[in-house]
C-alpha atoms as a PDB file:
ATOM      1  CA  UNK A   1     155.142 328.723  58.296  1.00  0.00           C
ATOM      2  CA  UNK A   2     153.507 326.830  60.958  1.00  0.00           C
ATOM      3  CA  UNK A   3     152.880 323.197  59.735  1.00  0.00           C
ATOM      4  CA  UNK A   4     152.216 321.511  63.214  1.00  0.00           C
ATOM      5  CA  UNK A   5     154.101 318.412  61.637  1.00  0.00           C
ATOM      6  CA  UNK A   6     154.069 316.579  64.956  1.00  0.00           C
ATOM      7  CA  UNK A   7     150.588 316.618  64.642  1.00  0.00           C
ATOM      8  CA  UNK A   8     150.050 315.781  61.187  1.00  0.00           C
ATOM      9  CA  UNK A   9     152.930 313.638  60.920  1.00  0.00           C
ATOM     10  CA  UNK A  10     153.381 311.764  64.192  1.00  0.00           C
ATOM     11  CA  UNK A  11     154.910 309.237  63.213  1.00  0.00           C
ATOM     12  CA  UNK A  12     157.906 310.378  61.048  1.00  0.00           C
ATOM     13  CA  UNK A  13     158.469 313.102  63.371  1.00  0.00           C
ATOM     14  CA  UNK A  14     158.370 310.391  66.372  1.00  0.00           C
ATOM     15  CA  UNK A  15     161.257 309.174  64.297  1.00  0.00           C
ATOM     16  CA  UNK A  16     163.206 312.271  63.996  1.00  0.00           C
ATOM     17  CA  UNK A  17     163.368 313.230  67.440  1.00  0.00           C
ATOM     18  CA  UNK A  18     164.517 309.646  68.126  1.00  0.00           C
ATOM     19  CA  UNK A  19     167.228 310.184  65.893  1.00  0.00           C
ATOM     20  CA  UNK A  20     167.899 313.669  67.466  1.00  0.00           C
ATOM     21  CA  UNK A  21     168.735 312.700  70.561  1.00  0.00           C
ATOM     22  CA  UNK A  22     170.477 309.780  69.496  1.00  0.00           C
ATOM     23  CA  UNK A  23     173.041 312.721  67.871  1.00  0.00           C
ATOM     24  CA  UNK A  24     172.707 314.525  71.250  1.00  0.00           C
ATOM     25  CA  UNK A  25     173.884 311.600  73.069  1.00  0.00           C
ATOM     26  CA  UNK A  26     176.553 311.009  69.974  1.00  0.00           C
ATOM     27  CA  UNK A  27     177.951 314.455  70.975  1.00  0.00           C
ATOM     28  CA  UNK A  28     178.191 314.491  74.498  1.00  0.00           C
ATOM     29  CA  UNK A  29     180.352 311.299  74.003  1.00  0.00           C
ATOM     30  CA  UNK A  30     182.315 312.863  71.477  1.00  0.00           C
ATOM     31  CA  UNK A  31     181.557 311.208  68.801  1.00  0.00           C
ATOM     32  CA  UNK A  32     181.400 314.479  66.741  1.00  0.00           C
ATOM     33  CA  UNK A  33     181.177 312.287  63.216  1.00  0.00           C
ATOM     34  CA  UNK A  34     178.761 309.679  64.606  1.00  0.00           C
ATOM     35  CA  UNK A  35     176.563 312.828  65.620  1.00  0.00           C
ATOM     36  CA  UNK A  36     176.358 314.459  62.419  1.00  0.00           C
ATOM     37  CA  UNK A  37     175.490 311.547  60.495  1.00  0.00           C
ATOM     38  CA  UNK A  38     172.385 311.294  63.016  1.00  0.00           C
ATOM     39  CA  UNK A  39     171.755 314.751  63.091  1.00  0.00           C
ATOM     40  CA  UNK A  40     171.861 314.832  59.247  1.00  0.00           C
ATOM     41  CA  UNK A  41     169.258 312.085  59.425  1.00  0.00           C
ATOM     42  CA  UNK A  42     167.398 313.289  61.767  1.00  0.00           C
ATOM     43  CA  UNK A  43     167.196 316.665  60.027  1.00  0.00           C
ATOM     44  CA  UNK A  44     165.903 314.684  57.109  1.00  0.00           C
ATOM     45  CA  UNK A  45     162.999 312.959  59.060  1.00  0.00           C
ATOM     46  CA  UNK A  46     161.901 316.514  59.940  1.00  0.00           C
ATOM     47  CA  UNK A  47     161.763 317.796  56.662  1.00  0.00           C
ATOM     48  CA  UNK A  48     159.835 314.816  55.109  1.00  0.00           C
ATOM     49  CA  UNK A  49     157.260 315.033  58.626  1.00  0.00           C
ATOM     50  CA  UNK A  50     156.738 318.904  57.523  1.00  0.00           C
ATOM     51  CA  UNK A  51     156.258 318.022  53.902  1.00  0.00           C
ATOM     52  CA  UNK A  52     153.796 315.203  54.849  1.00  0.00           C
ATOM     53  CA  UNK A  53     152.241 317.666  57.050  1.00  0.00           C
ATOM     54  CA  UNK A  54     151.796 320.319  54.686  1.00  0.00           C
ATOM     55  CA  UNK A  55     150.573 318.029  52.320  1.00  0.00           C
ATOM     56  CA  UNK A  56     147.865 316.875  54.496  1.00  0.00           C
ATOM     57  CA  UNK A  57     147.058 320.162  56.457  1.00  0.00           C
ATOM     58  CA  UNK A  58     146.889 322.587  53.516  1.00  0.00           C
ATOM     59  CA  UNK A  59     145.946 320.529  50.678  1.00  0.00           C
ATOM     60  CA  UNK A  60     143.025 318.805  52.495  1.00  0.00           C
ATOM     61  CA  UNK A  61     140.363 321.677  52.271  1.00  0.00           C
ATOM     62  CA  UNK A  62     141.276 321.352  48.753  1.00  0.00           C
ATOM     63  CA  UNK A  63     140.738 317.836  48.324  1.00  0.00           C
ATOM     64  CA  UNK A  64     137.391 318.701  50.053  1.00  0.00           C
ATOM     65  CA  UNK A  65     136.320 321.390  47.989  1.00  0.00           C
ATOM     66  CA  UNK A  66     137.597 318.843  44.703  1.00  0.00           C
ATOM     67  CA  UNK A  67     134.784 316.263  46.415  1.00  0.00           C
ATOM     68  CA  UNK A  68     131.845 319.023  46.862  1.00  0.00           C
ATOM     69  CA  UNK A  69     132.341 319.936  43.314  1.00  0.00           C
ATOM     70  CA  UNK A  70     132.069 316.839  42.301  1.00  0.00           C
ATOM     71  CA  UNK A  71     128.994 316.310  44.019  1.00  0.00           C
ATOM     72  CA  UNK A  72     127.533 319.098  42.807  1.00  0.00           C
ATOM     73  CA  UNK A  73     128.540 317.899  39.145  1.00  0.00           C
ATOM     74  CA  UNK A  74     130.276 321.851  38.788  1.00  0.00           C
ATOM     75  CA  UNK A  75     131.573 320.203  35.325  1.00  0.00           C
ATOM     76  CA  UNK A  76     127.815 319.992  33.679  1.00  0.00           C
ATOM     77  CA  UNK A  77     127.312 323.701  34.742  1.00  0.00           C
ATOM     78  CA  UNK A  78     130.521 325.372  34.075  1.00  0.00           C
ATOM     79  CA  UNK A  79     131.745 327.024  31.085  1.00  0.00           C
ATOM     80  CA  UNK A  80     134.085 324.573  29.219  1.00  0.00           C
ATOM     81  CA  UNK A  81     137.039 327.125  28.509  1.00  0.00           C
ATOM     82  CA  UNK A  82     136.644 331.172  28.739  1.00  0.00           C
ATOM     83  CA  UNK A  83     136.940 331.546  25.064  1.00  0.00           C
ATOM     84  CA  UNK A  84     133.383 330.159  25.420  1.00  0.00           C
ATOM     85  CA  UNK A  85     132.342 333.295  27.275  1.00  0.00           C
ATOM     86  CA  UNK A  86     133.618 336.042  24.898  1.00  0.00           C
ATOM     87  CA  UNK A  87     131.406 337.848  23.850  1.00  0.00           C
ATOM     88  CA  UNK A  88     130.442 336.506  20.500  1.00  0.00           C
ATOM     89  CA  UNK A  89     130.711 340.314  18.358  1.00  0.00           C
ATOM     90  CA  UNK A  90     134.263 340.878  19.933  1.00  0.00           C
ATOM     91  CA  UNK A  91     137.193 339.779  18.410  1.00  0.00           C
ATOM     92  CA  UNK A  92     138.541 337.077  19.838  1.00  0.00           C
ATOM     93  CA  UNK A  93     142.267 338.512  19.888  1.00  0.00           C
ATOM     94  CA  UNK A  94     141.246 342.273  20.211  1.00  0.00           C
ATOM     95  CA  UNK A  95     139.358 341.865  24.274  1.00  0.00           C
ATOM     96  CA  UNK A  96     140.142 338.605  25.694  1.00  0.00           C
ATOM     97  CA  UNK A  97     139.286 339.906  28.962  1.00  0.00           C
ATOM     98  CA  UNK A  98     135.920 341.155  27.970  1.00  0.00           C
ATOM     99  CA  UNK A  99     133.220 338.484  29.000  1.00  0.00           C
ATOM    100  CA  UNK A 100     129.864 337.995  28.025  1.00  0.00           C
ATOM    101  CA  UNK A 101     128.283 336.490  31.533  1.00  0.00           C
ATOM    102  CA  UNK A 102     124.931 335.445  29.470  1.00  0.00           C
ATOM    103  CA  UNK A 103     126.240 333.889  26.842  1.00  0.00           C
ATOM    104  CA  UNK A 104     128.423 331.717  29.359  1.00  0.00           C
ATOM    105  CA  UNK A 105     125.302 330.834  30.971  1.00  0.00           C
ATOM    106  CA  UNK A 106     122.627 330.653  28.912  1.00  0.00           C
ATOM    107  CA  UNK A 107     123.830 327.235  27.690  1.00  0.00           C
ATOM    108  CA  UNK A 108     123.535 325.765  30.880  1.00  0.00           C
ATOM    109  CA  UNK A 109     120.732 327.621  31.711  1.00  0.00           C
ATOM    110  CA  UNK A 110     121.765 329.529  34.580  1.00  0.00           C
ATOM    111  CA  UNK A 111     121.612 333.271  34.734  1.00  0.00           C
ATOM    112  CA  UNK A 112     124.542 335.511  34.782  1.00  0.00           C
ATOM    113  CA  UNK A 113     122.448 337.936  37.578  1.00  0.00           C
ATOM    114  CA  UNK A 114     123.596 337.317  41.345  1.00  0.00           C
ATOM    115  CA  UNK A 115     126.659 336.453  40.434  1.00  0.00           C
END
């Protein structure tokens, strides 16, 4: 997965690559321990900066959408639950899957054609 956390994240993953090469420079003068606790934090700092970045790259459309729907008050139009759709001369345990697109509707006065 691609998260482009140095993009979406500067500023944590600014601070992982500081601590990166603070580990490089750890090892080249042998400081093996001193370079694993930095690597082990800077390995950190890059997880959290992909997190962040996932958070706010993949999860933003959907924030967006949640907004537009809002807008368009989706909650006055939509069915309430899908047991609200059944058909009403099915029983309710014997189809669940079968819907009944008008009655869903009709309430809210849209029309179950086109859609």
């Amino acid at each position: 997965m691609h998260t482009e956390a140095a993009k979406f994240s500067s500023k944590r993953w600014t601070e992982a690559e500081k601590k990166f090469n603070k580990a490089a420079i750890k090892l080249e003068d042998g400081d093996l321990n001193e370079a694993k606790k930095k690597a082990g934090e800077a390995e950190t700092l890059y997880r959290q900066a992909e997190l962040e970045a996932i958070k706010t790259n993949y999860l933003q459309g959907t924030r967006e959408l949640l907004k537009q729907a809002d807008k368009l008050k989706v909650k006055d139009h939509a069915p309430r639950s899908p047991r609200s759709c059944l058909h009403p001369g099915i029983p309710r345990r014997s189809h669940r899957s079968q819907w009944n697109r008008r009655s869903c509707f009709a309430d809210n006065g849209h029309s179950a054609q086109g859609r």
